[in-house]
C-alpha atoms as a PDB file:
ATOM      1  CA  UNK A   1      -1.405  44.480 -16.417  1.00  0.00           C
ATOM      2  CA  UNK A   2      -2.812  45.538 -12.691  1.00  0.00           C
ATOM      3  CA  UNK A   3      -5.781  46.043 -12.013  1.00  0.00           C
ATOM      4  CA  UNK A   4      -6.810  49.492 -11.356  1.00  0.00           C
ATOM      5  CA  UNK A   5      -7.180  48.530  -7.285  1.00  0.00           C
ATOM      6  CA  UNK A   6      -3.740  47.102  -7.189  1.00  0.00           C
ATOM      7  CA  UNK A   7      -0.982  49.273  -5.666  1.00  0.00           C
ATOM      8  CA  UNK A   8       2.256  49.122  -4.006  1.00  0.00           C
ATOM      9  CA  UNK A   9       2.795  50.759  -0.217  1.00  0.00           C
ATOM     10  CA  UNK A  10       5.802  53.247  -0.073  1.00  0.00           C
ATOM     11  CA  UNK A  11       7.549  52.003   3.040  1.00  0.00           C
ATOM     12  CA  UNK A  12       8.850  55.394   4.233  1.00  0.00           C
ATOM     13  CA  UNK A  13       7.824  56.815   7.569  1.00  0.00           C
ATOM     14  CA  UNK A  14       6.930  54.866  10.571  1.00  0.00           C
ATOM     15  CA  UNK A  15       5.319  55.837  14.071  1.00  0.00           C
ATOM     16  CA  UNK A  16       5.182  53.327  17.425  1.00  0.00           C
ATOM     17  CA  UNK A  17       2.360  53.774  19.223  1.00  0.00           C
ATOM     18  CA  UNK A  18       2.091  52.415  22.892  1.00  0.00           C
ATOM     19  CA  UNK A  19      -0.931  52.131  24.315  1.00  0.00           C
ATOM     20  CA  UNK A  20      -3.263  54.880  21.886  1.00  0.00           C
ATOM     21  CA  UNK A  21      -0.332  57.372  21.905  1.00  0.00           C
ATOM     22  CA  UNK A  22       2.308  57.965  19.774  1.00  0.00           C
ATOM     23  CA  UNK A  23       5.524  57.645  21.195  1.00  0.00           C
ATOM     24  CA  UNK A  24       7.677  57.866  18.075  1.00  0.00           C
ATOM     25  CA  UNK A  25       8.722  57.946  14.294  1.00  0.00           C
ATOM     26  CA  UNK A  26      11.066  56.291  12.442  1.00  0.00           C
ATOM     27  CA  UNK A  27      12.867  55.599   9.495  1.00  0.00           C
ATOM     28  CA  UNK A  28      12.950  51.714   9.683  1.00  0.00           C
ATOM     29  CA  UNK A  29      10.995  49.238  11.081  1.00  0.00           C
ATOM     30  CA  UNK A  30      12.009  44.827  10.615  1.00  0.00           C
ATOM     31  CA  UNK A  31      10.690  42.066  11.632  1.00  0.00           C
ATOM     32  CA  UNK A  32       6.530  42.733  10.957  1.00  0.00           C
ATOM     33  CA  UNK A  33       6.089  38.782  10.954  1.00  0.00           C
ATOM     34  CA  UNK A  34       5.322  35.562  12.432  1.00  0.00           C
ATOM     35  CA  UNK A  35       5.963  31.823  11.935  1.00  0.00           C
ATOM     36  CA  UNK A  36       3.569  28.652  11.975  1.00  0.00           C
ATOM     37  CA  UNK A  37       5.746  25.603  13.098  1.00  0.00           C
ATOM     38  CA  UNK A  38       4.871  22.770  10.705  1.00  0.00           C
ATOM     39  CA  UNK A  39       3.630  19.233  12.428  1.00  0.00           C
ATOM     40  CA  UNK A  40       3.853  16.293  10.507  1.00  0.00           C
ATOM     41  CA  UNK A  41       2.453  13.107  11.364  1.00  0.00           C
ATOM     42  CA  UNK A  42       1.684   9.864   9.703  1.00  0.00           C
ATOM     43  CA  UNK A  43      -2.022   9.041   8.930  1.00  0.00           C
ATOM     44  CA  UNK A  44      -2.964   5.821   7.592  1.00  0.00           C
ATOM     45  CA  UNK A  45      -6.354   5.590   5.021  1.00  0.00           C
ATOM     46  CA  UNK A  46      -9.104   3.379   4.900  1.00  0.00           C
ATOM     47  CA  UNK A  47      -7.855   1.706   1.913  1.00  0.00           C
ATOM     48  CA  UNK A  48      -4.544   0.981   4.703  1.00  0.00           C
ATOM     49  CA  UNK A  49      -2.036   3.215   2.357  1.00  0.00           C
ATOM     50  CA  UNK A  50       0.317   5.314   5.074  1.00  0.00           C
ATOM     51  CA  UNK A  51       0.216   9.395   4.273  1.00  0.00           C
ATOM     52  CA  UNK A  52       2.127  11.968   5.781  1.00  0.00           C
ATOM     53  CA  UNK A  53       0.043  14.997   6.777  1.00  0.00           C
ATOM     54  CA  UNK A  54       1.381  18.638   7.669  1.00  0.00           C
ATOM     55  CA  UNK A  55      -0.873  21.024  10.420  1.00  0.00           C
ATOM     56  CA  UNK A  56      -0.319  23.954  11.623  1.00  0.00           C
ATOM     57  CA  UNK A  57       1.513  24.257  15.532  1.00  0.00           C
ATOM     58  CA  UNK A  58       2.393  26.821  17.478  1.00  0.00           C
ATOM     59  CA  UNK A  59       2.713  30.271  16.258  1.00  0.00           C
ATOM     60  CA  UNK A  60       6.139  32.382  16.799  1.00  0.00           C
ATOM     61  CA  UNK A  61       6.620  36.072  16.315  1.00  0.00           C
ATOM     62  CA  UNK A  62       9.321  37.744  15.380  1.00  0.00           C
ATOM     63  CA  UNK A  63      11.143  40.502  17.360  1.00  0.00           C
ATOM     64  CA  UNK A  64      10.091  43.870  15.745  1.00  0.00           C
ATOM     65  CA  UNK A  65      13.311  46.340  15.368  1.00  0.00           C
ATOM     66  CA  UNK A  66      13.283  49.922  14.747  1.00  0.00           C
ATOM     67  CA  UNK A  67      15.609  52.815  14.341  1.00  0.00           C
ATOM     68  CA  UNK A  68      15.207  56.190  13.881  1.00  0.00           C
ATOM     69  CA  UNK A  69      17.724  59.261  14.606  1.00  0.00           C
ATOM     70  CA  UNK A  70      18.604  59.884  18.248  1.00  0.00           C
ATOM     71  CA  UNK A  71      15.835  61.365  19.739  1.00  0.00           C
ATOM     72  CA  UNK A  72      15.946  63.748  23.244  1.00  0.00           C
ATOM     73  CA  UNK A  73      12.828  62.146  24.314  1.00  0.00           C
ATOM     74  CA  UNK A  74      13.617  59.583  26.471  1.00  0.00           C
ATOM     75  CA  UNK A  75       9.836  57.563  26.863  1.00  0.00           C
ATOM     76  CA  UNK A  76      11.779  54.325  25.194  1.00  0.00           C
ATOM     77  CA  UNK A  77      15.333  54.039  27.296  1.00  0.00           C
ATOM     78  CA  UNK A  78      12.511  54.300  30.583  1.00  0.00           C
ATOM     79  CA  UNK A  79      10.488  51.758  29.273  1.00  0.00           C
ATOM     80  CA  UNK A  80      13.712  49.841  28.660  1.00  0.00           C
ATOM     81  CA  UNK A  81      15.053  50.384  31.995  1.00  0.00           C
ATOM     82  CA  UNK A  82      11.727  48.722  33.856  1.00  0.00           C
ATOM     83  CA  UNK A  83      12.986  45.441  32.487  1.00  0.00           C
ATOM     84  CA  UNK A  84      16.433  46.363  33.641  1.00  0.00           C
ATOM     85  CA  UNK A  85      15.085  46.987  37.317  1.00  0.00           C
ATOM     86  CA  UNK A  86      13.221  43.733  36.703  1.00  0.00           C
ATOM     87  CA  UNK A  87       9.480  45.151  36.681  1.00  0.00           C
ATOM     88  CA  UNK A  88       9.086  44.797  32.913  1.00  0.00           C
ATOM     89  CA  UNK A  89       6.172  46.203  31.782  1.00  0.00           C
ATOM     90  CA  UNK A  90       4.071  45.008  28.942  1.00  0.00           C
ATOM     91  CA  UNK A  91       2.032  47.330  26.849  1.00  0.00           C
ATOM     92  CA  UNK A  92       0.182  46.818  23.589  1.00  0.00           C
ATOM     93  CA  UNK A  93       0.856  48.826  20.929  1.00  0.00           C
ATOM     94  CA  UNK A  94       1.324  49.493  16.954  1.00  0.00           C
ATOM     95  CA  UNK A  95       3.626  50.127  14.477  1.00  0.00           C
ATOM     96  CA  UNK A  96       1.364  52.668  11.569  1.00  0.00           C
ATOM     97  CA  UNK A  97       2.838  52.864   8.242  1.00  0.00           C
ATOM     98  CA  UNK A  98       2.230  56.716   6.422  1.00  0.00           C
ATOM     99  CA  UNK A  99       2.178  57.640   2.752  1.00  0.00           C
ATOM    100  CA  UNK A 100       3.816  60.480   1.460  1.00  0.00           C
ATOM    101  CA  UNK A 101       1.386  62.980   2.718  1.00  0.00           C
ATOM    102  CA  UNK A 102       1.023  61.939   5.722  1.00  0.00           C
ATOM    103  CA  UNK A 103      -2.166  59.509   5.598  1.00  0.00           C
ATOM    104  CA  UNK A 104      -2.005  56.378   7.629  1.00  0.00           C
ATOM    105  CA  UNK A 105      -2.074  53.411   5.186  1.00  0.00           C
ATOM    106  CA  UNK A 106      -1.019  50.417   7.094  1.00  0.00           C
ATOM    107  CA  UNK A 107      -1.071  49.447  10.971  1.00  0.00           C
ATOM    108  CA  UNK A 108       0.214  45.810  12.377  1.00  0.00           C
ATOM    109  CA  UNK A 109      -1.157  46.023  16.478  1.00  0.00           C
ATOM    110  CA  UNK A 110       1.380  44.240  18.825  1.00  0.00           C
ATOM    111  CA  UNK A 111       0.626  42.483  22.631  1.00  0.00           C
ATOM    112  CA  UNK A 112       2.162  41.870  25.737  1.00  0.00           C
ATOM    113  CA  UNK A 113       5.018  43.762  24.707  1.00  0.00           C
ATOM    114  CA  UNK A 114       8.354  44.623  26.292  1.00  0.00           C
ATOM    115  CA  UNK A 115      11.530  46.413  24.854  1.00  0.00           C
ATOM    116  CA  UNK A 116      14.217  43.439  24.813  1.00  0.00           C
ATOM    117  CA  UNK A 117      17.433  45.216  23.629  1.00  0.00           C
ATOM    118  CA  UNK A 118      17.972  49.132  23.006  1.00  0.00           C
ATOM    119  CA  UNK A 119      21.312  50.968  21.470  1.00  0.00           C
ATOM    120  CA  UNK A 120      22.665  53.669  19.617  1.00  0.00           C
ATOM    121  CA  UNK A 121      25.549  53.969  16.544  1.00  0.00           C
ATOM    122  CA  UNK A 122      28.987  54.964  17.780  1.00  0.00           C
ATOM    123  CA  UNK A 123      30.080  58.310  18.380  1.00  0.00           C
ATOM    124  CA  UNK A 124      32.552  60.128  16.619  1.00  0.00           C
ATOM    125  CA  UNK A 125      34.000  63.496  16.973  1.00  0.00           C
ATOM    126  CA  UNK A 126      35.667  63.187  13.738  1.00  0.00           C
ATOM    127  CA  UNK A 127      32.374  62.395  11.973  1.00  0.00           C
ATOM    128  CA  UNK A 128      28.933  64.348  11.232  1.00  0.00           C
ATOM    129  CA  UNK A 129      26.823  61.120  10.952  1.00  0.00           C
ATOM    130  CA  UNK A 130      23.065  61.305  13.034  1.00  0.00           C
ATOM    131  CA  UNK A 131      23.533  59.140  15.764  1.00  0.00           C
ATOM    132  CA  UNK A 132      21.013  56.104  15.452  1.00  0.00           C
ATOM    133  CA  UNK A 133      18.570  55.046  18.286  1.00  0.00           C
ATOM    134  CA  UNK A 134      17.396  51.283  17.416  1.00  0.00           C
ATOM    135  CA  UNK A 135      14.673  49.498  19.522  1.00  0.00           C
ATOM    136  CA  UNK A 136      14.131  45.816  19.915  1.00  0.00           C
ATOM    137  CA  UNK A 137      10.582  45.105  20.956  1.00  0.00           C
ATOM    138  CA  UNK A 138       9.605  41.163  21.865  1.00  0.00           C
ATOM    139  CA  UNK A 139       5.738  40.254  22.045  1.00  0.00           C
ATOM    140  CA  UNK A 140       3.138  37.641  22.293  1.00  0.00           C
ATOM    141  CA  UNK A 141       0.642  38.895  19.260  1.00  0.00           C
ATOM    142  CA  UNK A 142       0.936  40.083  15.881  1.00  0.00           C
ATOM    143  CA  UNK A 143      -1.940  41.172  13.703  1.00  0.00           C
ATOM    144  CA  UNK A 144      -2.271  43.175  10.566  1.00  0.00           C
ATOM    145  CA  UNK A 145      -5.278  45.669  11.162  1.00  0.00           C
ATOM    146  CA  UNK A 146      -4.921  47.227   7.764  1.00  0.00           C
END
């Protein structure tokens, strides 16, 4: 049985932040992670046994991906295009995670961050589908605030 402090997030609606200001929401967001690359080396006791030990290297962070419906607003495909004129621009930013009613309940901050691939879902005039916008933003930092 849970405890009465236990509880589940709902992982519904999503806003990108850049900077202090939100930019965006959306309807997915992947790749909140990062990876520790394992070092092993041999260490050998007093007693003159030979044990492998495992530490910690360096640190990688995944890409962060989010889509959302086409959107008029433009801020992201401008962003995109400074590392297309090659002048990227790095920003800091967040990804804020909202309950149901609309009460921020989970933010992961970002650094040093540039948009590394943009698109949008096919277009059709034989279909009524929302056109998806997805974002692909590479950084340096990942940290879960709350």
């Amino acid at each position: 049985m849970a405890a009465e402090h236990d509880f589940e997030y709902l992982g519904s609606l999503f806003s990108l932040e850049i900077e202090g200001v939100e930019v965006g929401r959306f309807t997915q967001v992947s790749g909140l992670g990062y990876t520790a690359e394992v070092v092993t080396f041999q260490d050998t006791l007093a007693s003159g046994k030979v044990v492998t030990r495992k530490r910690p290297g360096r640190v990688s962070y995944n890409d962060i991906t989010l889509s959302r419906g086409l959107s008029a607003d433009n801020a992201l495909v401008e962003w995109y295009q400074t590392v297309l004129d090659g002048a990227v621009e790095r920003k800091n930013g967040s990804i804020v995670m909202y309950d149901p009613a609309g009460t921020e309940n989970g933010r992961w901050n970002f650094e040093q961050a540039w948009i590394s691939a943009w698109s949008a879902t096919d277009l059709s005039a034989s279909s009524d589908d929302i056109v998806i916008e997805e974002v692909t933003i590479t950084h340096e930092f990942l940290e879960r605030a709350s």
